[in-house]
C-alpha atoms as a PDB file:
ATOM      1  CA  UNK A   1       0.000   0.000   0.000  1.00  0.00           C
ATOM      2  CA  UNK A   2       2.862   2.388   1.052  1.00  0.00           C
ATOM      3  CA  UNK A   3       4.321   1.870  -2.606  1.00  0.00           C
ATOM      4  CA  UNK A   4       1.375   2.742  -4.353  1.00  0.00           C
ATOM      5  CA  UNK A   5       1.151   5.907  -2.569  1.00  0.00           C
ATOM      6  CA  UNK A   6       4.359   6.748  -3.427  1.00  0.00           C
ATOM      7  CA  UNK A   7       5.110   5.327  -6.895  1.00  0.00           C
ATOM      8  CA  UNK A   8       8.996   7.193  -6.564  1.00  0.00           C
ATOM      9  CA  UNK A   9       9.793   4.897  -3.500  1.00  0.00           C
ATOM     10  CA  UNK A  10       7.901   1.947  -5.888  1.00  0.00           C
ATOM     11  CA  UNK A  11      10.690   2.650  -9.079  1.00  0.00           C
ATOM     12  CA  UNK A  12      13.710   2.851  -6.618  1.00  0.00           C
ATOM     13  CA  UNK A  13      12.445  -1.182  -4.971  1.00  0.00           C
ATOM     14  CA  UNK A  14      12.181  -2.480  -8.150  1.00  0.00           C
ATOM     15  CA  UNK A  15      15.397  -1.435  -9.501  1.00  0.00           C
ATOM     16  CA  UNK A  16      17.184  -2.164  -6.370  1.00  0.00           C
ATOM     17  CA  UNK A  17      15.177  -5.755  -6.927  1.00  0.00           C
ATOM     18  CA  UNK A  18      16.638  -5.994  -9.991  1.00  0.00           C
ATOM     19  CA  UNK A  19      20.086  -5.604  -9.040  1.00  0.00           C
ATOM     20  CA  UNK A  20      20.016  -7.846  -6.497  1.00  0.00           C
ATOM     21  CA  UNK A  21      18.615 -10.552  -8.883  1.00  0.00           C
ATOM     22  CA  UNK A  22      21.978 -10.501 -10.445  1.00  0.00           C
ATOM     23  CA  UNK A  23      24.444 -12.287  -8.224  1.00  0.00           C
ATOM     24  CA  UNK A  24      26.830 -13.707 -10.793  1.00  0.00           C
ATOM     25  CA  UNK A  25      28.242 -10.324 -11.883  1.00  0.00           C
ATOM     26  CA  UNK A  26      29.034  -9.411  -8.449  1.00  0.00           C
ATOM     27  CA  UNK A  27      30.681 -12.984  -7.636  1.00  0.00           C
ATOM     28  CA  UNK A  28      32.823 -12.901 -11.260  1.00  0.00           C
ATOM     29  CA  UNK A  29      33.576  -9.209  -9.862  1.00  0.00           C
ATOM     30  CA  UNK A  30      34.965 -10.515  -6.686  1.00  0.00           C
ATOM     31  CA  UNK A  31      36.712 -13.614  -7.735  1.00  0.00           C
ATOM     32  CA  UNK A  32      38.582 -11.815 -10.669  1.00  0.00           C
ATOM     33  CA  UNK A  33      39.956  -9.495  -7.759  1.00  0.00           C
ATOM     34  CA  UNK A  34      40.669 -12.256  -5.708  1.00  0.00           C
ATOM     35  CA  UNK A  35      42.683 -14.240  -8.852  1.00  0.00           C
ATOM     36  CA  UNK A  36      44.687 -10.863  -9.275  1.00  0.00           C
ATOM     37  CA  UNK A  37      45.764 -10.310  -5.496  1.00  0.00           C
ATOM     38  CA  UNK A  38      46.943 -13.967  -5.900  1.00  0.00           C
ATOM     39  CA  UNK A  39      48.734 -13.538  -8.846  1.00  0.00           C
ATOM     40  CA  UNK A  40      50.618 -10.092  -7.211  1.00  0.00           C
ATOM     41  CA  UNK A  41      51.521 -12.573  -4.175  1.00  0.00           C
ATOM     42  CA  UNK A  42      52.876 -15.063  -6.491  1.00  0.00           C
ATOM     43  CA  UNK A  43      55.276 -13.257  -8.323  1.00  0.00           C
ATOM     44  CA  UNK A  44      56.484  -9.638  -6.424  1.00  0.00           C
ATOM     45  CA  UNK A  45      58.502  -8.442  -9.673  1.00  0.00           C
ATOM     46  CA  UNK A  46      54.748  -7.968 -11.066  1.00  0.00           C
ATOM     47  CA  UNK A  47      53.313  -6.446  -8.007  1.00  0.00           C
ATOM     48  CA  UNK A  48      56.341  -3.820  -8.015  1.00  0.00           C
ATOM     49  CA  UNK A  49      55.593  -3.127 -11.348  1.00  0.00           C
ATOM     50  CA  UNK A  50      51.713  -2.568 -11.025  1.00  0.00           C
ATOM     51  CA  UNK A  51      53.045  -0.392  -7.736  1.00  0.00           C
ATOM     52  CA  UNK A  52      55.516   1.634  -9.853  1.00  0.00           C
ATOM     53  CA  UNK A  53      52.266   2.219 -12.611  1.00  0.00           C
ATOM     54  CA  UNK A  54      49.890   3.247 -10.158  1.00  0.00           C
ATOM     55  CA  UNK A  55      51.789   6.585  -9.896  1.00  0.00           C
ATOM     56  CA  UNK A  56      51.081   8.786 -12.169  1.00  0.00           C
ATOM     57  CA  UNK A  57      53.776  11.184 -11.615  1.00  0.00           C
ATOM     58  CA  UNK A  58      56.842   9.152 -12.799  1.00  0.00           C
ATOM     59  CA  UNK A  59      54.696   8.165 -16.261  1.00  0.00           C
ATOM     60  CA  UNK A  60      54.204  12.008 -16.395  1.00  0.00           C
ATOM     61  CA  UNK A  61      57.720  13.431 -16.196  1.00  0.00           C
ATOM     62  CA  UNK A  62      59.657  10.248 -17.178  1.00  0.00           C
ATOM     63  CA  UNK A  63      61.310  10.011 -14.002  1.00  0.00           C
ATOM     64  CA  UNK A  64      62.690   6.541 -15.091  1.00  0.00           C
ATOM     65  CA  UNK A  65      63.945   7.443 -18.043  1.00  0.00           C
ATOM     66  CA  UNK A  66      65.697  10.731 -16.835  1.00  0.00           C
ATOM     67  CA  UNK A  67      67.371   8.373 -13.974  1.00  0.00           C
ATOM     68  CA  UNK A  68      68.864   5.737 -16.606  1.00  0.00           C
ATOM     69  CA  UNK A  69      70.173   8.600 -19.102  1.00  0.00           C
ATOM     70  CA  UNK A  70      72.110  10.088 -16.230  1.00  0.00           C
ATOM     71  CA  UNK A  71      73.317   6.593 -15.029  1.00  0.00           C
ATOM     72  CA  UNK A  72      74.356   5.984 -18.793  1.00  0.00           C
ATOM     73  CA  UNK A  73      76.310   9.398 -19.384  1.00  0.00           C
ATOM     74  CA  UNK A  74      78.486   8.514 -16.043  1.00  0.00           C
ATOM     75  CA  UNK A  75      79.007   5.242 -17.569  1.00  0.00           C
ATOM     76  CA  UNK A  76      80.335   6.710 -21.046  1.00  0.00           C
ATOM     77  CA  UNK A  77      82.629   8.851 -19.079  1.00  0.00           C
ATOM     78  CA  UNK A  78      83.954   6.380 -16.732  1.00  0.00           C
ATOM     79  CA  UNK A  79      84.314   4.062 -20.251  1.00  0.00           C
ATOM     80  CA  UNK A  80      86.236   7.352 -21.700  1.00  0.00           C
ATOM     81  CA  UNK A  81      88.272   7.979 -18.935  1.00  0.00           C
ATOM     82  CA  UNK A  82      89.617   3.920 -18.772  1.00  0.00           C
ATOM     83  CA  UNK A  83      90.600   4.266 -22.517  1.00  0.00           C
ATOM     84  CA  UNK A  84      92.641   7.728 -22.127  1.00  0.00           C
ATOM     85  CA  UNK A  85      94.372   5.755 -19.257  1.00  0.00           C
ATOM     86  CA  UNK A  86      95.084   2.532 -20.780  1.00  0.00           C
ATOM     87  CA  UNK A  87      96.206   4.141 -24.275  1.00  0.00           C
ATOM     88  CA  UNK A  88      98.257   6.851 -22.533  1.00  0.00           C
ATOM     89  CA  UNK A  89      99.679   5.302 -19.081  1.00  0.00           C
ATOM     90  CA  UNK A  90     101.399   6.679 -16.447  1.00  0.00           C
ATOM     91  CA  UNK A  91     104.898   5.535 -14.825  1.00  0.00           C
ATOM     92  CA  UNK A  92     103.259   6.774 -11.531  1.00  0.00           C
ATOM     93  CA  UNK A  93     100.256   4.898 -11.087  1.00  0.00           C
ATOM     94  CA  UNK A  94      97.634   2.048 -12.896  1.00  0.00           C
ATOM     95  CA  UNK A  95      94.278   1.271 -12.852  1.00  0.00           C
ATOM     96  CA  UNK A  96      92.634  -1.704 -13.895  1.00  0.00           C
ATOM     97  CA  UNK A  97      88.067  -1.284 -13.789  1.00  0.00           C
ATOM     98  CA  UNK A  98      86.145  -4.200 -12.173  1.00  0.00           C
ATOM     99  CA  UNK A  99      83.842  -6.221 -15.402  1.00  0.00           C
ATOM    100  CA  UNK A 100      80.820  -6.704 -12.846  1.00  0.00           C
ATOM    101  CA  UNK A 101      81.107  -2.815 -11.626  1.00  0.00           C
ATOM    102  CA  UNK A 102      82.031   0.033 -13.683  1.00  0.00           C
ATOM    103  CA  UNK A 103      81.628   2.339 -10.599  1.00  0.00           C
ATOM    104  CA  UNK A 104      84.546   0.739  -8.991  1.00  0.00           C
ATOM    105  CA  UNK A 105      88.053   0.621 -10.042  1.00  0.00           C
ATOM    106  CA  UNK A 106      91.092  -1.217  -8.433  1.00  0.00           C
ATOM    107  CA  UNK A 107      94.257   1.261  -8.658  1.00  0.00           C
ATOM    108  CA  UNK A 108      97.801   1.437  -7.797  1.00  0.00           C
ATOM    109  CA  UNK A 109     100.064   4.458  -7.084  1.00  0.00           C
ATOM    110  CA  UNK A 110     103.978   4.619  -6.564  1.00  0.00           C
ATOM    111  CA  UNK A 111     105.668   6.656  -4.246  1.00  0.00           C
ATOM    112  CA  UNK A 112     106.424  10.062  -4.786  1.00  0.00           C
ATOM    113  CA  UNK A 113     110.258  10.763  -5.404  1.00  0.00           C
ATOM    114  CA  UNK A 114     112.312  12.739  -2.803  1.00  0.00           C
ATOM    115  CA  UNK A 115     109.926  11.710  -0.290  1.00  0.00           C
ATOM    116  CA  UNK A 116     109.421   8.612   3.055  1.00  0.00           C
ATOM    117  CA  UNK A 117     107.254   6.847   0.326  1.00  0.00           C
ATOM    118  CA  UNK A 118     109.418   6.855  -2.374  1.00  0.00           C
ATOM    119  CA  UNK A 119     109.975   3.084  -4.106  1.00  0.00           C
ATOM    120  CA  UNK A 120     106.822   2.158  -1.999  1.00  0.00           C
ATOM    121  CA  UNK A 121     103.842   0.579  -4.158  1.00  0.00           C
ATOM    122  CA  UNK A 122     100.526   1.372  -2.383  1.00  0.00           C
ATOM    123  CA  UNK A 123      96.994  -0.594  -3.891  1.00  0.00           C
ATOM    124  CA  UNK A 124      93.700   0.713  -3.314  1.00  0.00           C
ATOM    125  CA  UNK A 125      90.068   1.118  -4.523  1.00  0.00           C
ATOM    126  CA  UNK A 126      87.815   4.002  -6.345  1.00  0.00           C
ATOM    127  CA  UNK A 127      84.502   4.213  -5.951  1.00  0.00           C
ATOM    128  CA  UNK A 128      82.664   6.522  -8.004  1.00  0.00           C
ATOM    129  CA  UNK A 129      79.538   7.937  -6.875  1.00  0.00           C
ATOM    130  CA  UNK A 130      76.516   8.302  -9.190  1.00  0.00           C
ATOM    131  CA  UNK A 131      76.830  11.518  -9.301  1.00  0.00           C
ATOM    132  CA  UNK A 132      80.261  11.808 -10.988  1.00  0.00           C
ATOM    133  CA  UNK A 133      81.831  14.095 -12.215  1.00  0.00           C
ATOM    134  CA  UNK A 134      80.113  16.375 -10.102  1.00  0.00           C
ATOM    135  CA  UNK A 135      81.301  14.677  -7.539  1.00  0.00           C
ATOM    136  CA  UNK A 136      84.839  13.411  -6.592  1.00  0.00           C
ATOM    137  CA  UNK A 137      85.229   9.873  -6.403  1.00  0.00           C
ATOM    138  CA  UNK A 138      86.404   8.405  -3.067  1.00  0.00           C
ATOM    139  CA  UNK A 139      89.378   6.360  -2.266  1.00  0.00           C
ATOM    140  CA  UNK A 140      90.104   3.177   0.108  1.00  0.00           C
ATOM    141  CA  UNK A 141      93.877   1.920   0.807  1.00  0.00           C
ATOM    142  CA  UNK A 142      94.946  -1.447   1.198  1.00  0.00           C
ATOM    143  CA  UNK A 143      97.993  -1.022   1.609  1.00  0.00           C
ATOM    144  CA  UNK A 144      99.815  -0.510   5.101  1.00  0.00           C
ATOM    145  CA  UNK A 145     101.494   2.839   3.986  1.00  0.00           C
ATOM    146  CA  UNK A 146     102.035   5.373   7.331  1.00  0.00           C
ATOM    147  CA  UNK A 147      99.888   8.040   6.238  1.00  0.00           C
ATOM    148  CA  UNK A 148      96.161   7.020   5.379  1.00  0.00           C
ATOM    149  CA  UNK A 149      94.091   4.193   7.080  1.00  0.00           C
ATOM    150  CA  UNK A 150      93.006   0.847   5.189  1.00  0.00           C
ATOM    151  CA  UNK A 151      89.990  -0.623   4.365  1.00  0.00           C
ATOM    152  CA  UNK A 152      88.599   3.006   5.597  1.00  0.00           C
ATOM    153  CA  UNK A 153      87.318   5.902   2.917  1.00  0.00           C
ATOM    154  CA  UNK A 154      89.967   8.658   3.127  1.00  0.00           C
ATOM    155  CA  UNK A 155      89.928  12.459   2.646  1.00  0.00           C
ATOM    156  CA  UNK A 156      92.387  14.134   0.129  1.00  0.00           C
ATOM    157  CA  UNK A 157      92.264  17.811   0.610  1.00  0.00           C
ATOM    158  CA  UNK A 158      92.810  19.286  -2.721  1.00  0.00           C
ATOM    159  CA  UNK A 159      89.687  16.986  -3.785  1.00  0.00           C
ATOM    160  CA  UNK A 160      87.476  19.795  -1.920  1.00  0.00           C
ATOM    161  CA  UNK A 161      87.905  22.245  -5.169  1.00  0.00           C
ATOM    162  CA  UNK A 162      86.759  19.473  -7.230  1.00  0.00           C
ATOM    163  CA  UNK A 163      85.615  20.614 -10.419  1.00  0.00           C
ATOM    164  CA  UNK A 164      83.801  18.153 -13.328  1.00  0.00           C
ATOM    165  CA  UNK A 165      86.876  18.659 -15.893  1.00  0.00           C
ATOM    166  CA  UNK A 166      88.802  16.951 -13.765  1.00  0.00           C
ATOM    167  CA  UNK A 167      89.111  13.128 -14.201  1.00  0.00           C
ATOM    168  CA  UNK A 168      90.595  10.222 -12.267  1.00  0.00           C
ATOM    169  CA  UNK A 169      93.901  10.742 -13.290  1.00  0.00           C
ATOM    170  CA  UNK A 170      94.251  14.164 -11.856  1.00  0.00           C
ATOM    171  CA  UNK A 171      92.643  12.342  -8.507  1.00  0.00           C
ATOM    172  CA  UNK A 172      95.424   9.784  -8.243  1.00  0.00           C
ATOM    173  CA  UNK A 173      98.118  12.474  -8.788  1.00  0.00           C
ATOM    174  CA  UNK A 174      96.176  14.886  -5.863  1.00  0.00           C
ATOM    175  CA  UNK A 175      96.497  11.306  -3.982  1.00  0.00           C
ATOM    176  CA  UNK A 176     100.325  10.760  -4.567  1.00  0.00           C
ATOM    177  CA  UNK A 177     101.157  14.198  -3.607  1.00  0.00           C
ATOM    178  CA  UNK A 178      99.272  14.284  -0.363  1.00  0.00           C
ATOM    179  CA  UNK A 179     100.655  11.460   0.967  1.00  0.00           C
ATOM    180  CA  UNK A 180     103.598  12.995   1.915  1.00  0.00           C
ATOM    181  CA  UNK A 181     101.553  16.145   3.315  1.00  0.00           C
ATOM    182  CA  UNK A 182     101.214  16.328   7.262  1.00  0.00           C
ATOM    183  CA  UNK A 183      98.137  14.504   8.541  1.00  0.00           C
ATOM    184  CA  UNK A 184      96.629  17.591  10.023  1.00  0.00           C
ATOM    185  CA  UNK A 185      93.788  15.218  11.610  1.00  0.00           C
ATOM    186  CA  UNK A 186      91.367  14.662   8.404  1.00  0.00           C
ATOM    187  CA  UNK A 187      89.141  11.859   7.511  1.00  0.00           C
ATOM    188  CA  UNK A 188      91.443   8.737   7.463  1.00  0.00           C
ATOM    189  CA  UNK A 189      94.452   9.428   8.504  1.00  0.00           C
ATOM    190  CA  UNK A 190      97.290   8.185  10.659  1.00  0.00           C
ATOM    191  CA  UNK A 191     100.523   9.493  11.615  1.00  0.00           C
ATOM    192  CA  UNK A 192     104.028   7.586  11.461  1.00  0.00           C
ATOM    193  CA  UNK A 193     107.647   9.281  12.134  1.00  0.00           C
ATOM    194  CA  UNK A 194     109.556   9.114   8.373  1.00  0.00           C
ATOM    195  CA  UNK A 195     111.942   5.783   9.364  1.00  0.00           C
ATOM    196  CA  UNK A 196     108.783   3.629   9.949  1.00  0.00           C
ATOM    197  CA  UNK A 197     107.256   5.211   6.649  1.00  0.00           C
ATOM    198  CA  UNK A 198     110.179   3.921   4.904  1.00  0.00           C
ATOM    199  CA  UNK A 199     110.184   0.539   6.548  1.00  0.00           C
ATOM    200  CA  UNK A 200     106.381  -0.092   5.007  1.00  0.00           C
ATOM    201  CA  UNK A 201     107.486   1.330   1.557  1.00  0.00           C
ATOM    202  CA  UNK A 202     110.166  -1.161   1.070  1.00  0.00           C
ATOM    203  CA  UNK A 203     107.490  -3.867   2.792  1.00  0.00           C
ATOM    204  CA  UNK A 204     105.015  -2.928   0.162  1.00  0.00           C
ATOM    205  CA  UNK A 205     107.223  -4.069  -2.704  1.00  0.00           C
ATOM    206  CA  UNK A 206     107.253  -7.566  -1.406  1.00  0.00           C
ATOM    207  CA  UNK A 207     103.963  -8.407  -2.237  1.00  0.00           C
ATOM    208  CA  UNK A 208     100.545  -7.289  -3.489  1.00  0.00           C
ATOM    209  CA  UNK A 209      98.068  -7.360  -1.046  1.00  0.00           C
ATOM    210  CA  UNK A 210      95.135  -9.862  -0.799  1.00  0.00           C
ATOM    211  CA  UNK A 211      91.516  -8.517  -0.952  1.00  0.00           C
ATOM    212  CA  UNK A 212      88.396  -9.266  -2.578  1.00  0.00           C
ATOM    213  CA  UNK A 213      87.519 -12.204  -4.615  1.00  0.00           C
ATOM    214  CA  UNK A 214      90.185 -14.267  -7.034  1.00  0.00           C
ATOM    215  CA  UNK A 215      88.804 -11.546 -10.146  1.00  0.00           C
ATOM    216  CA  UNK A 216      89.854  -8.730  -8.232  1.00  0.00           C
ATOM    217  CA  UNK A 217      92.659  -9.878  -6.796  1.00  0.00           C
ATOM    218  CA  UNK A 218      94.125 -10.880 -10.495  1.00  0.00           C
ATOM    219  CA  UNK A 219      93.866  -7.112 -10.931  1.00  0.00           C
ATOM    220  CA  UNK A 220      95.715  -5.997  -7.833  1.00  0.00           C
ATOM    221  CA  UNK A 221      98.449  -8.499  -9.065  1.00  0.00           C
ATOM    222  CA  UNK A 222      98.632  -7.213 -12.766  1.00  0.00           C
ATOM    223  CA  UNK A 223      99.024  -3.802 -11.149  1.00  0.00           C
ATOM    224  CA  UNK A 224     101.693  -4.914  -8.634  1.00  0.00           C
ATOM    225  CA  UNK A 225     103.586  -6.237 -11.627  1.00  0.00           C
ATOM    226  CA  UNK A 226     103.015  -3.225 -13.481  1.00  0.00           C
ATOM    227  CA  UNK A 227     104.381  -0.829 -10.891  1.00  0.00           C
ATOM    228  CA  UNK A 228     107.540  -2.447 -10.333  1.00  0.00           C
ATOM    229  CA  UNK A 229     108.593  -2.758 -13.796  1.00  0.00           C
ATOM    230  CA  UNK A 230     108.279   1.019 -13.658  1.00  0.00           C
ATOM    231  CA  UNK A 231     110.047   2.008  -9.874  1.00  0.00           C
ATOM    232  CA  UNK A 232     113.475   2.236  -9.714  1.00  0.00           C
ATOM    233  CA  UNK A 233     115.627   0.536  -6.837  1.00  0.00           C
ATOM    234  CA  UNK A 234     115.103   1.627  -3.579  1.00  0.00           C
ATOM    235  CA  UNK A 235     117.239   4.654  -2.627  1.00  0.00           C
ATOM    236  CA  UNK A 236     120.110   3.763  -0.391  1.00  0.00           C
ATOM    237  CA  UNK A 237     120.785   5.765   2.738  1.00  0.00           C
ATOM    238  CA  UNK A 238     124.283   7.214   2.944  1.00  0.00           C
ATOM    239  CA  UNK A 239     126.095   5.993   5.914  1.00  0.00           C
ATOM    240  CA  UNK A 240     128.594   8.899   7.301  1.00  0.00           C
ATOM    241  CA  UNK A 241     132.609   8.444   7.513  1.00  0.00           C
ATOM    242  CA  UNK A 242     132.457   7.375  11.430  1.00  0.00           C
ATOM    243  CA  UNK A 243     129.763   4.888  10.640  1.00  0.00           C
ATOM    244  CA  UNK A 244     131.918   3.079   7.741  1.00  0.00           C
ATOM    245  CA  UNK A 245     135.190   3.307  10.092  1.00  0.00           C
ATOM    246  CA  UNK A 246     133.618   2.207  13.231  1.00  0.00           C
ATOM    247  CA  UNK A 247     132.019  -0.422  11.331  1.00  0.00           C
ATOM    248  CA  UNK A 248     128.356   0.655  12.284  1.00  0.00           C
ATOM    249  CA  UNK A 249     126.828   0.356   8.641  1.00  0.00           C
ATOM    250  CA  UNK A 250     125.252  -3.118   9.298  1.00  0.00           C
ATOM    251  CA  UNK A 251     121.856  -4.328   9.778  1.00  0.00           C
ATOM    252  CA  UNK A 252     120.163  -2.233   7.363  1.00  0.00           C
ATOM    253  CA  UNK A 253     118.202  -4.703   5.121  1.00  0.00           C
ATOM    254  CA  UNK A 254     117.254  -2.771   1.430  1.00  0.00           C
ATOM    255  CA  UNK A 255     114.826  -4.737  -0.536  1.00  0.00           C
ATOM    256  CA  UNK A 256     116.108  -3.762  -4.344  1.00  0.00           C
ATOM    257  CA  UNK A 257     113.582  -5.464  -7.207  1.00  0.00           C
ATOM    258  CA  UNK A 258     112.917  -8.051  -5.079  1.00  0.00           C
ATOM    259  CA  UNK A 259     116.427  -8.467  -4.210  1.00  0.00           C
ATOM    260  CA  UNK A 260     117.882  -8.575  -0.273  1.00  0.00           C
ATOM    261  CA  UNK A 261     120.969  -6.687   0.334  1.00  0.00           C
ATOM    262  CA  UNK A 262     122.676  -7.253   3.834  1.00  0.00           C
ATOM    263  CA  UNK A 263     125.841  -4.740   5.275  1.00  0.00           C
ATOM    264  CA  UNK A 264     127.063  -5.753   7.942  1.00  0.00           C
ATOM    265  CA  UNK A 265     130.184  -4.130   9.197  1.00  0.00           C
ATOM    266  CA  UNK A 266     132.539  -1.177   7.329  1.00  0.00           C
ATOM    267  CA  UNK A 267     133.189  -3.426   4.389  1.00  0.00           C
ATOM    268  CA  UNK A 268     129.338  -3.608   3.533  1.00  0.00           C
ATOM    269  CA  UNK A 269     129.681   0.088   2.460  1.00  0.00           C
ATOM    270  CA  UNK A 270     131.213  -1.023  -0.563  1.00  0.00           C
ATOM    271  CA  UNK A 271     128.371  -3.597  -0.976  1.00  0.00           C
ATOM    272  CA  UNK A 272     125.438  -0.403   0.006  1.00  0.00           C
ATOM    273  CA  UNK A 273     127.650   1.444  -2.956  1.00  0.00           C
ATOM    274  CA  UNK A 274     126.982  -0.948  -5.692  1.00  0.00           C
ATOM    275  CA  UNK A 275     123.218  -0.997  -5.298  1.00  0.00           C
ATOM    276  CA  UNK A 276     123.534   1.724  -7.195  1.00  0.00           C
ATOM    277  CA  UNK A 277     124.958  -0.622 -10.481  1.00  0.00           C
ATOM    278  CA  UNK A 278     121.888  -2.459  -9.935  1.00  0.00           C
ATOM    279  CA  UNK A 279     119.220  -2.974 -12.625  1.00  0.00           C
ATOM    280  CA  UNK A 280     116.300  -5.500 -13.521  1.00  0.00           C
ATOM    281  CA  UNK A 281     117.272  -5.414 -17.293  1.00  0.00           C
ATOM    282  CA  UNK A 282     121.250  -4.480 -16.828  1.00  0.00           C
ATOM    283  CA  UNK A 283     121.284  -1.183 -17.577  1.00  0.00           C
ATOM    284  CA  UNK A 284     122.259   1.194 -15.314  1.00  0.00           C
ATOM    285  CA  UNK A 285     119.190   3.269 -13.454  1.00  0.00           C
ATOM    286  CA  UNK A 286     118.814   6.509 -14.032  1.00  0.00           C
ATOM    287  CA  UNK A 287     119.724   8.617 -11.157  1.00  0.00           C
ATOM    288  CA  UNK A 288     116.625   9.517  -8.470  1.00  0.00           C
ATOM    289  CA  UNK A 289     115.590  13.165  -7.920  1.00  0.00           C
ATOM    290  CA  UNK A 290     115.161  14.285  -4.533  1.00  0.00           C
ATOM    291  CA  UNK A 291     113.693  17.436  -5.105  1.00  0.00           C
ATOM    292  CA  UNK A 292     110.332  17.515  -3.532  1.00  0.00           C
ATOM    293  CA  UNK A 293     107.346  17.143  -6.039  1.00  0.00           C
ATOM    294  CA  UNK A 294     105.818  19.593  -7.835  1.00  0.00           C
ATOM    295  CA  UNK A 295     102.793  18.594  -9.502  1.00  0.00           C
ATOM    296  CA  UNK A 296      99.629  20.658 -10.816  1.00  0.00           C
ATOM    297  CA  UNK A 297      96.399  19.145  -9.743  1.00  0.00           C
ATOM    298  CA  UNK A 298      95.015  19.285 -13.377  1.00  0.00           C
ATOM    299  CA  UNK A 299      97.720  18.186 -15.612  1.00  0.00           C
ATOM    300  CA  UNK A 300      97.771  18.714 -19.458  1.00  0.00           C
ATOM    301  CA  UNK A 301      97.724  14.953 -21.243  1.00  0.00           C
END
């Protein structure tokens, strides 16, 4: 009776009716959800991907897109960088880039001349941050060396002014000439008096260290390798008159291209002396400067 009073009330019953009559749409509705939520659950690279889709914003401005062309321009100038290197190398230093990881490098410096470090080979890693070369790369010793920590990130000073002309090779040469720089209490460092800085350079000749996994460590050895055919012997310490006549020149152990040399009393000057005559391919060396280095940070190549 109500409904035929009000025939509005009457049209709104029987299409509600009619809905209702319809159960299957609503249970294919809800079982097609369920299916999907399964599917998501099944396999979570899918359920990233609808996750990534559902926001409109990245679509919009090609977010992804803009990230990968960046990534790709630091990897063409990392790629750049490691041919300039390899087709114009240094006497100074090496670098050999890690095949799984472009954004990593295993390198190798040599002592600078003139200085505690000098015949000293000293390994180590770059890492290069995404952001490169806007940003400097960092650097991680591994070898025991008297001025930097290992296996620690280390700070070089003149990296600060960084600029993005400059390129890894004008980092290793800022590295090589801070070693011998006073430690001043920055990021990494360590402090040893100049005969124990000597004792590790001549220690560091012996042997590459061992890091990382048998791939990497083929690197550090091809570096090692490298490095020595390029140092010259170890520079001999001059023992004064009294020393030679009172027989006090012995016990000094010089490790020459992986040669030992032992002086023991006055007559091992003469022994010291002929170090000098020494040479991996029997040449005579040239002769070592002792003037302290001079290098600009940017260098001209």
């Amino acid at each position: 009776m109500e409904l035929d009073r009000y025939p509005a009330m009457k049209r709104i019953r029987e299409e509600y009716s009619e809905i209702e009559s319809k159960p299957s749409d609503v249970r294919v509705g809800s079982t097609q959800i369920e299916q999907n939520q399964m599917e998501l659950h099944r396999y979570p690279g899918m359920k990233r991907i609808r996750k990534i889709k559902s926001k409109p914003s990245d679509d919009r401005f090609g977010l992804t897109q803009i990230i990968e062309s960046i990534l790709e321009r630091v990897r063409r100038r990392l790629a750049e960088e490691y041919r300039a290197i390899k087709s114009n190398p240094s006497d100074d230093f090496d670098c050999r880039m890690l095949e799984r990881n472009p954004y990593e490098w295993q390198f190798g410096i040599r002592g600078a001349s003139g200085t505690e470090f000098e015949g000293g080979v000293y390994h180590g890693r770059i890492q290069f941050p995404e952001e490169y070369p806007s940003k400097p790369p960092s650097f991680t010793l591994l070898t025991e060396n008297g001025r930097f920590k290992t296996h620690n990130k280390i700070r070089i000073r003149r990296l600060n002014d960084w600029l993005p002309s400059w390129t890894v090779r004008d980092a290793l040469y800022a590295l090589i000439d801070e070693m011998p720089t006073y430690p001043d209490g920055e990021l990494g460092s360590v402090e040893y008096n100049k005969e124990e800085t000597r004792d590790l350079a001549i220690k560091s000749r012996a042997a590459a260290p061992k890091f990382g996994t048998s791939e990497r460590q083929k690197l550090i050895d091809e570096i090692h390798k490298y490095l020595l055919s390029k140092s010259p012997p170890v520079p001999v310490p001059q023992l004064s008159p009294s020393q030679a006549s009172n027989g006090r020149g012995g016990g000094y152990v010089v490790n020459v291209s992986g040669n030992i040399f032992h002086a023991t009393n006055s007559n091992g000057v003469g022994i010291l002396g002929s170090m000098n005559e020494f040479s991996d391919e029997g040449h005579k060396p040239k002769k070592v400067k002792l003037s302290w280095p001079k290098r600009r940070l940017c260098r001209q190549r």
